[in-house]
C-alpha atoms as a PDB file:
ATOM      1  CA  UNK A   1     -74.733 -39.912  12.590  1.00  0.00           C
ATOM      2  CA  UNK A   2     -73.518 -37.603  10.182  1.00  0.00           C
ATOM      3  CA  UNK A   3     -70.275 -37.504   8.816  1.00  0.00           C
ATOM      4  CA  UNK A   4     -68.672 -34.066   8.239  1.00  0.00           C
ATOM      5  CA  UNK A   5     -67.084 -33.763   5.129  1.00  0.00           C
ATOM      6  CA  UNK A   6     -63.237 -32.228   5.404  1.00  0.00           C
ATOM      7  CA  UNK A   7     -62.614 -29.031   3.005  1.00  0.00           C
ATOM      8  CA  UNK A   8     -59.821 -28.597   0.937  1.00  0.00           C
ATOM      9  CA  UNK A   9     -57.122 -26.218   2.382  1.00  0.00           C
ATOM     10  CA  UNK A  10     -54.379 -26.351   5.270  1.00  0.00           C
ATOM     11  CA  UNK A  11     -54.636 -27.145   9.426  1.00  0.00           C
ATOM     12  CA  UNK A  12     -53.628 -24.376  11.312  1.00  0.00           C
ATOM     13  CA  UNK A  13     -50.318 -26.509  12.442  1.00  0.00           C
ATOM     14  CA  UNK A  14     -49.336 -27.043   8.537  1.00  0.00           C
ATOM     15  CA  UNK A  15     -49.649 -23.112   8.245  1.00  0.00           C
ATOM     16  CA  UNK A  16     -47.330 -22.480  11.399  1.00  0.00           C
ATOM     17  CA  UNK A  17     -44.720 -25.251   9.909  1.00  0.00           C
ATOM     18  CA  UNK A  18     -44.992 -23.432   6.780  1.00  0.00           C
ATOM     19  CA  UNK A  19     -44.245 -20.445   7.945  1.00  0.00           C
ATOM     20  CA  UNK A  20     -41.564 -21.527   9.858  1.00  0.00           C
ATOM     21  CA  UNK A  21     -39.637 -23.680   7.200  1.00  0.00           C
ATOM     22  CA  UNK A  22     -39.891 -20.207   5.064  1.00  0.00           C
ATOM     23  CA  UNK A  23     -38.311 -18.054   8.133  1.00  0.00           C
ATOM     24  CA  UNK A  24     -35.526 -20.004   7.860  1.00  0.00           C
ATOM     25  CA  UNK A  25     -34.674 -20.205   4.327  1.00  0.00           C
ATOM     26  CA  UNK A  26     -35.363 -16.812   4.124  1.00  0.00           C
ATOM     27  CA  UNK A  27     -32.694 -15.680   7.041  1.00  0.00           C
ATOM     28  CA  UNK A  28     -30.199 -18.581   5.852  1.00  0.00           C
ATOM     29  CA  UNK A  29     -30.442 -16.830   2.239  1.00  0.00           C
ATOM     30  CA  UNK A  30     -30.013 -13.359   3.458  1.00  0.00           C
ATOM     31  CA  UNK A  31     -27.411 -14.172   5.832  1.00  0.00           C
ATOM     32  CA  UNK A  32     -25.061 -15.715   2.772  1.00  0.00           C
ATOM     33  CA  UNK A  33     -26.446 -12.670   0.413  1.00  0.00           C
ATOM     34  CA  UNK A  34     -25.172 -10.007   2.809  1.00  0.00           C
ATOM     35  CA  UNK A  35     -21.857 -11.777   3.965  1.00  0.00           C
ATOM     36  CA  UNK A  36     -21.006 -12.028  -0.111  1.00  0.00           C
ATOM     37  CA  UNK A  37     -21.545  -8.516  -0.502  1.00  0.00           C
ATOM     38  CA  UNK A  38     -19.440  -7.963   2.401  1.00  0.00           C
ATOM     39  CA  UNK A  39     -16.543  -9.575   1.103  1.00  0.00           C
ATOM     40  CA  UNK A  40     -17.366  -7.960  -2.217  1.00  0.00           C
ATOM     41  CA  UNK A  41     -16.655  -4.875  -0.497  1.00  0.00           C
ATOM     42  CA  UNK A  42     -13.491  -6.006   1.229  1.00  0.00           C
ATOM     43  CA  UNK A  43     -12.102  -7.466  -1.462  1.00  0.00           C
ATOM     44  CA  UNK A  44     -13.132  -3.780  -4.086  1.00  0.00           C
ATOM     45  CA  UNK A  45     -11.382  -1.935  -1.095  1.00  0.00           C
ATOM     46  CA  UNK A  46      -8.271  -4.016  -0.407  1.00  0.00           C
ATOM     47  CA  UNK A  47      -7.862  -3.741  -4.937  1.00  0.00           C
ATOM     48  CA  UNK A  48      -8.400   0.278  -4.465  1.00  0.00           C
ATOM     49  CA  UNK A  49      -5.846   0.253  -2.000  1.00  0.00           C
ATOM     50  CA  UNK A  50      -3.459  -1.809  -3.645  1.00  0.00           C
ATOM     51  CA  UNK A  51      -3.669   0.406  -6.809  1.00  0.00           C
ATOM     52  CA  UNK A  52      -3.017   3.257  -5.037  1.00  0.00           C
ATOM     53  CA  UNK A  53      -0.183   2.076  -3.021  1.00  0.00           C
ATOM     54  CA  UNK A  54       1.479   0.704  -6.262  1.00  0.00           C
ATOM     55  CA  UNK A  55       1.281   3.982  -8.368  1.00  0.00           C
ATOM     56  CA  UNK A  56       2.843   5.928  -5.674  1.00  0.00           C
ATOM     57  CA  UNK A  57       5.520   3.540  -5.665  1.00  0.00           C
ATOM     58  CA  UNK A  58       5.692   3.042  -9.102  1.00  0.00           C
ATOM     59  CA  UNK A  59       6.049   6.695  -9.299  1.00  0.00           C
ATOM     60  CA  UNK A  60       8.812   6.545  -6.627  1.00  0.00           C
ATOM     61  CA  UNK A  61      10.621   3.917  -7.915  1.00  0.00           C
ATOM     62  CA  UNK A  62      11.003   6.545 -11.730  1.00  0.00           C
ATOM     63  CA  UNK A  63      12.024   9.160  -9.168  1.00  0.00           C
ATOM     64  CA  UNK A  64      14.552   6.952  -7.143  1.00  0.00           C
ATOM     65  CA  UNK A  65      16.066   5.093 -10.249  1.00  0.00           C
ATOM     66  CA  UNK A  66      16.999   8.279 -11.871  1.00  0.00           C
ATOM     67  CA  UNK A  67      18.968   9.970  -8.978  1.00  0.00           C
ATOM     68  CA  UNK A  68      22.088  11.309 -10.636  1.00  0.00           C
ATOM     69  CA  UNK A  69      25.576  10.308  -9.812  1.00  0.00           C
ATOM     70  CA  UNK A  70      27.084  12.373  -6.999  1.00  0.00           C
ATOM     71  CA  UNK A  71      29.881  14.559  -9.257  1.00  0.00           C
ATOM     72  CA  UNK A  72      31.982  15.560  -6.157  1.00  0.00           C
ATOM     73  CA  UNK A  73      32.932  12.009  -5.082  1.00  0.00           C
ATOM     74  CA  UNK A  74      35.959  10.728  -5.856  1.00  0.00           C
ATOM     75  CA  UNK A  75      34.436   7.061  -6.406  1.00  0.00           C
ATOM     76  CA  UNK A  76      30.503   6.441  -7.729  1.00  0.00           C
ATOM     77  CA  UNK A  77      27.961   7.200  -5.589  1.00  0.00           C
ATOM     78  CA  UNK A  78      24.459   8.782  -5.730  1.00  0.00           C
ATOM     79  CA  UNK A  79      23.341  12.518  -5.190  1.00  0.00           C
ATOM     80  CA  UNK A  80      21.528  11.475  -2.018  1.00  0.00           C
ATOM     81  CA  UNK A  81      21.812  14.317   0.610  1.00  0.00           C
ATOM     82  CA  UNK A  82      20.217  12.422   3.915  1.00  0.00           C
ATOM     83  CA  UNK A  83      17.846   9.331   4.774  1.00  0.00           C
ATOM     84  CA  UNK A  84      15.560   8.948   8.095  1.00  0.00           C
ATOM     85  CA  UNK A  85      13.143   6.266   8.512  1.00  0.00           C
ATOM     86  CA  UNK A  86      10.710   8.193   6.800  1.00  0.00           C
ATOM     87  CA  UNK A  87      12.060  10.605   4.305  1.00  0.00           C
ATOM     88  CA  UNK A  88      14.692  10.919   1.746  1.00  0.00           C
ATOM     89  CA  UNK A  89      16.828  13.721   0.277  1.00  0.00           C
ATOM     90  CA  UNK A  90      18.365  14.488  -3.130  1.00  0.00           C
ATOM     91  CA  UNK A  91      20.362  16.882  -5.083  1.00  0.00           C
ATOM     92  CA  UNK A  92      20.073  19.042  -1.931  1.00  0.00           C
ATOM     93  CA  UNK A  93      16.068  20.173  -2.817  1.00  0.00           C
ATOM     94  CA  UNK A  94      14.291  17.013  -4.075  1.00  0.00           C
ATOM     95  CA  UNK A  95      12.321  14.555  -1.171  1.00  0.00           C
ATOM     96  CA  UNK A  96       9.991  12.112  -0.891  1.00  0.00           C
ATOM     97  CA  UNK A  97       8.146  12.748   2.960  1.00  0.00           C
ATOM     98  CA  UNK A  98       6.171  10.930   5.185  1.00  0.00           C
ATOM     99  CA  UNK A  99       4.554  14.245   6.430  1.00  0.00           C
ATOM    100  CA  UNK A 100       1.409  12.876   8.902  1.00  0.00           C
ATOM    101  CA  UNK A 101      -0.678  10.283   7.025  1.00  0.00           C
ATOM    102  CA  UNK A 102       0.591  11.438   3.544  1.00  0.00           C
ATOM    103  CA  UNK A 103       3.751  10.513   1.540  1.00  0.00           C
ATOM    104  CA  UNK A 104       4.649  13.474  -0.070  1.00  0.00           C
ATOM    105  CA  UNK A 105       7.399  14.424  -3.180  1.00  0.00           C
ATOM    106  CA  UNK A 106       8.907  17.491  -3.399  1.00  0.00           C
ATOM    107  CA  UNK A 107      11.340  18.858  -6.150  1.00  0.00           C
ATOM    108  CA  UNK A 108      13.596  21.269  -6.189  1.00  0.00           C
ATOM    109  CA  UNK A 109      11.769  23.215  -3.405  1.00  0.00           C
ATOM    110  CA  UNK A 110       8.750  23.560  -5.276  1.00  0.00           C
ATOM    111  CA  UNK A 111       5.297  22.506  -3.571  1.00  0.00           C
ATOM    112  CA  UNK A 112       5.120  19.046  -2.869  1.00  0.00           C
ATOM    113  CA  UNK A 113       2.853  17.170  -4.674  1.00  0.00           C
ATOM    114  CA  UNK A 114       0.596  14.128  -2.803  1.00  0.00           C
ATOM    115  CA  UNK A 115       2.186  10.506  -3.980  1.00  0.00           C
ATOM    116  CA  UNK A 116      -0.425   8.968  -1.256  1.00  0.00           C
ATOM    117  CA  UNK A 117      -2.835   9.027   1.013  1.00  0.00           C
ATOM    118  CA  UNK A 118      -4.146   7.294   4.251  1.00  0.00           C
ATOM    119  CA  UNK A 119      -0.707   6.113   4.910  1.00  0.00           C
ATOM    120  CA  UNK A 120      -0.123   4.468   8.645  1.00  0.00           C
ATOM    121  CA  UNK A 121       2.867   3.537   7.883  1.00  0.00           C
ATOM    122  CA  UNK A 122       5.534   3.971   5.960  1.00  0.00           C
ATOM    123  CA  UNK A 123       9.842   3.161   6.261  1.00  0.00           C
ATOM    124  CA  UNK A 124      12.741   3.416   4.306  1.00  0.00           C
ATOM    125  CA  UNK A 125      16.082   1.174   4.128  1.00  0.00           C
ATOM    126  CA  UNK A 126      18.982   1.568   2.698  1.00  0.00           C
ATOM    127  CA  UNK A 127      21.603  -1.065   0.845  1.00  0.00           C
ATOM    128  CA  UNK A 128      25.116  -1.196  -0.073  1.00  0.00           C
ATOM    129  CA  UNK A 129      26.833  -2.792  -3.206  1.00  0.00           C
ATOM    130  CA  UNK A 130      26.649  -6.298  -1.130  1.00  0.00           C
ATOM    131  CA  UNK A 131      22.920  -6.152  -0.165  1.00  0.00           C
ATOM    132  CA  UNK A 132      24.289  -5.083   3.443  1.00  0.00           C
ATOM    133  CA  UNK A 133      21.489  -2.944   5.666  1.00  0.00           C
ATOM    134  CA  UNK A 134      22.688   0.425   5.854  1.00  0.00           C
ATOM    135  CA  UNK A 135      21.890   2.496   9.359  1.00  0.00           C
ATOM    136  CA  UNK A 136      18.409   4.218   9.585  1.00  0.00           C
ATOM    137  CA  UNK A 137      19.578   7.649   9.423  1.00  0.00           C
ATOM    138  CA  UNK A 138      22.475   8.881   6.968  1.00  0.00           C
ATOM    139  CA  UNK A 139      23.768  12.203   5.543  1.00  0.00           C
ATOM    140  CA  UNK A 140      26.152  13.716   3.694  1.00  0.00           C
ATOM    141  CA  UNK A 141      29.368  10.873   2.812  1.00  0.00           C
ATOM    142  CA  UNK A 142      27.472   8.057   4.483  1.00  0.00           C
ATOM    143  CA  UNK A 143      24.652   8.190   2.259  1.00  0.00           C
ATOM    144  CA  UNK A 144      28.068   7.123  -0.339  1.00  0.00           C
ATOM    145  CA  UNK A 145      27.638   3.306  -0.175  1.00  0.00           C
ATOM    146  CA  UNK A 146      23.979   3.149  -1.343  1.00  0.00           C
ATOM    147  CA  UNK A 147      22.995   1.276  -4.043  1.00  0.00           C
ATOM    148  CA  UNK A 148      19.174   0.073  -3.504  1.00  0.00           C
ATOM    149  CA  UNK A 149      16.810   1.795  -1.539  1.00  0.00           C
ATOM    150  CA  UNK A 150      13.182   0.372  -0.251  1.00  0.00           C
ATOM    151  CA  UNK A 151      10.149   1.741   0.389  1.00  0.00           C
ATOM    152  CA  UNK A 152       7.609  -0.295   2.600  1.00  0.00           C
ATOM    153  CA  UNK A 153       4.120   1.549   2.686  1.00  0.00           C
ATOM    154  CA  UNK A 154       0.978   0.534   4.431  1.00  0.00           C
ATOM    155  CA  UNK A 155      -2.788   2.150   3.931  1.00  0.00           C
ATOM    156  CA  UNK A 156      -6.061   1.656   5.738  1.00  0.00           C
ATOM    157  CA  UNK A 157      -9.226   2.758   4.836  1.00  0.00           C
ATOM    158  CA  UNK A 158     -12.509   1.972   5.588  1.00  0.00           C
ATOM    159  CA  UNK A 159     -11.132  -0.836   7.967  1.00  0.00           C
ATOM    160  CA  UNK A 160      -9.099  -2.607   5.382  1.00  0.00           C
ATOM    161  CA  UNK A 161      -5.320  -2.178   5.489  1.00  0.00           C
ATOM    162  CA  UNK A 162      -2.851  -3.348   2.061  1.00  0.00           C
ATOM    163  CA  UNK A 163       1.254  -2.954   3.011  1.00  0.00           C
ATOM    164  CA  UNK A 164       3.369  -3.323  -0.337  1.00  0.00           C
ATOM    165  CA  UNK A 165       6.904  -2.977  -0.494  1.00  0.00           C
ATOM    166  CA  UNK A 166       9.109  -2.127  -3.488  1.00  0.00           C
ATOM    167  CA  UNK A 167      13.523  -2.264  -3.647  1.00  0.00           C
ATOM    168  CA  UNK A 168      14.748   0.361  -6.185  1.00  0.00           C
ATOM    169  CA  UNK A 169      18.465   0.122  -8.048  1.00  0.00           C
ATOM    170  CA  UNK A 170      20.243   3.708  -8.162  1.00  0.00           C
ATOM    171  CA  UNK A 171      21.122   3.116 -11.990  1.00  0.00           C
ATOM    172  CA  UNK A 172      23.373   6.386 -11.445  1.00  0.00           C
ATOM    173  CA  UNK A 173      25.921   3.677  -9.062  1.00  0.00           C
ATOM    174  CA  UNK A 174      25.746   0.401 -11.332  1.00  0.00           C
ATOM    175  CA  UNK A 175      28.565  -1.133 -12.853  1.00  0.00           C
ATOM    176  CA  UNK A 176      29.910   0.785 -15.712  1.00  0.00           C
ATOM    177  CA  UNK A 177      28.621   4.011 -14.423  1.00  0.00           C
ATOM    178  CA  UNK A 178      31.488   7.016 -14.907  1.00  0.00           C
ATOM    179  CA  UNK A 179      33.019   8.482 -11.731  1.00  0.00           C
ATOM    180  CA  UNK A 180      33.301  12.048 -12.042  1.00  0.00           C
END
């Protein structure tokens, strides 16, 4: 009888296992590839939107700390004409808006100007000289007793949302500030 001699290479079987083995590195490495981009993404978007959110209220804390001293008063208190949950008024002509999904400033009647974008939501409070919550809405000689004001904004944007909050001083009503 003759013996056949075996050539060098692979079974069928080993092929198939080989294959198979490689399938599943292959989807386990994609898998961990495309969730890190993902939360590359996330994470670039959730920094945009923090940026943003933090200029606009960087820019509206300069504009809230330097509210002048209401003149008329007979004790010190700011030029602020009205607060709503969503807007604030100064001097008479200067605002800063919620006006649909945009915060917007406005001075003395002129144009306003975009401070944000995207916004879903955004709410203002209002403090006295003992960190007290003022009511939501004031005008005229209620809007007296303020001292700090807050801004709470919150963006979304390609499915990622940031919220940041900032408290602004009226410098205009600290101690040692003239009345009159």
């Amino acid at each position: 009888m003759t013996r056949r001699r075996s050539l060098p290479g692979f079974t069928l079987v080993e092929m198939l296992c080989a294959l198979t083995i490689t399938a599943l590195v292959g989807s386990v490495s994609t898998s961990l590839i495309y969730s890190g981009v993902k939360s590359y993404r996330n994470a670039s978007a959730r920094a945009m939107l923090h940026s943003e959110i933090s200029t606009a209220l960087d820019d509206s804390f300069r504009l809230l700390t330097s509210i002048p001293r209401d003149t008329t008063a007979a004790v010190v208190a700011p030029a602020i004409s009205s607060v709503t949950a969503t807007s604030i008024t100064w001097n008479t002509n200067s605002s800063i808006t919620l006006s649909g999904s945009q915060l917007m400033y406005s001075e003395a009647g002129a144009t306003a100007a975009c401070l944000l974008n995207n916004v879903t939501s955004f709410t203002i409070a209002t403090y006295d000289e003992s960190n007290a919550a003022l009511a939501a809405t004031l005008s005229g000689a209620s809007t007296r007793a303020i001292r700090r004001v807050e801004f709470q904004a919150t963006v979304s944007r390609d499915g990622v949302t940031e919220t940041l909050r900032m408290r602004a001083f009226i410098r205009s009503t600290m101690s040692g500030a003239a009345i009159g």
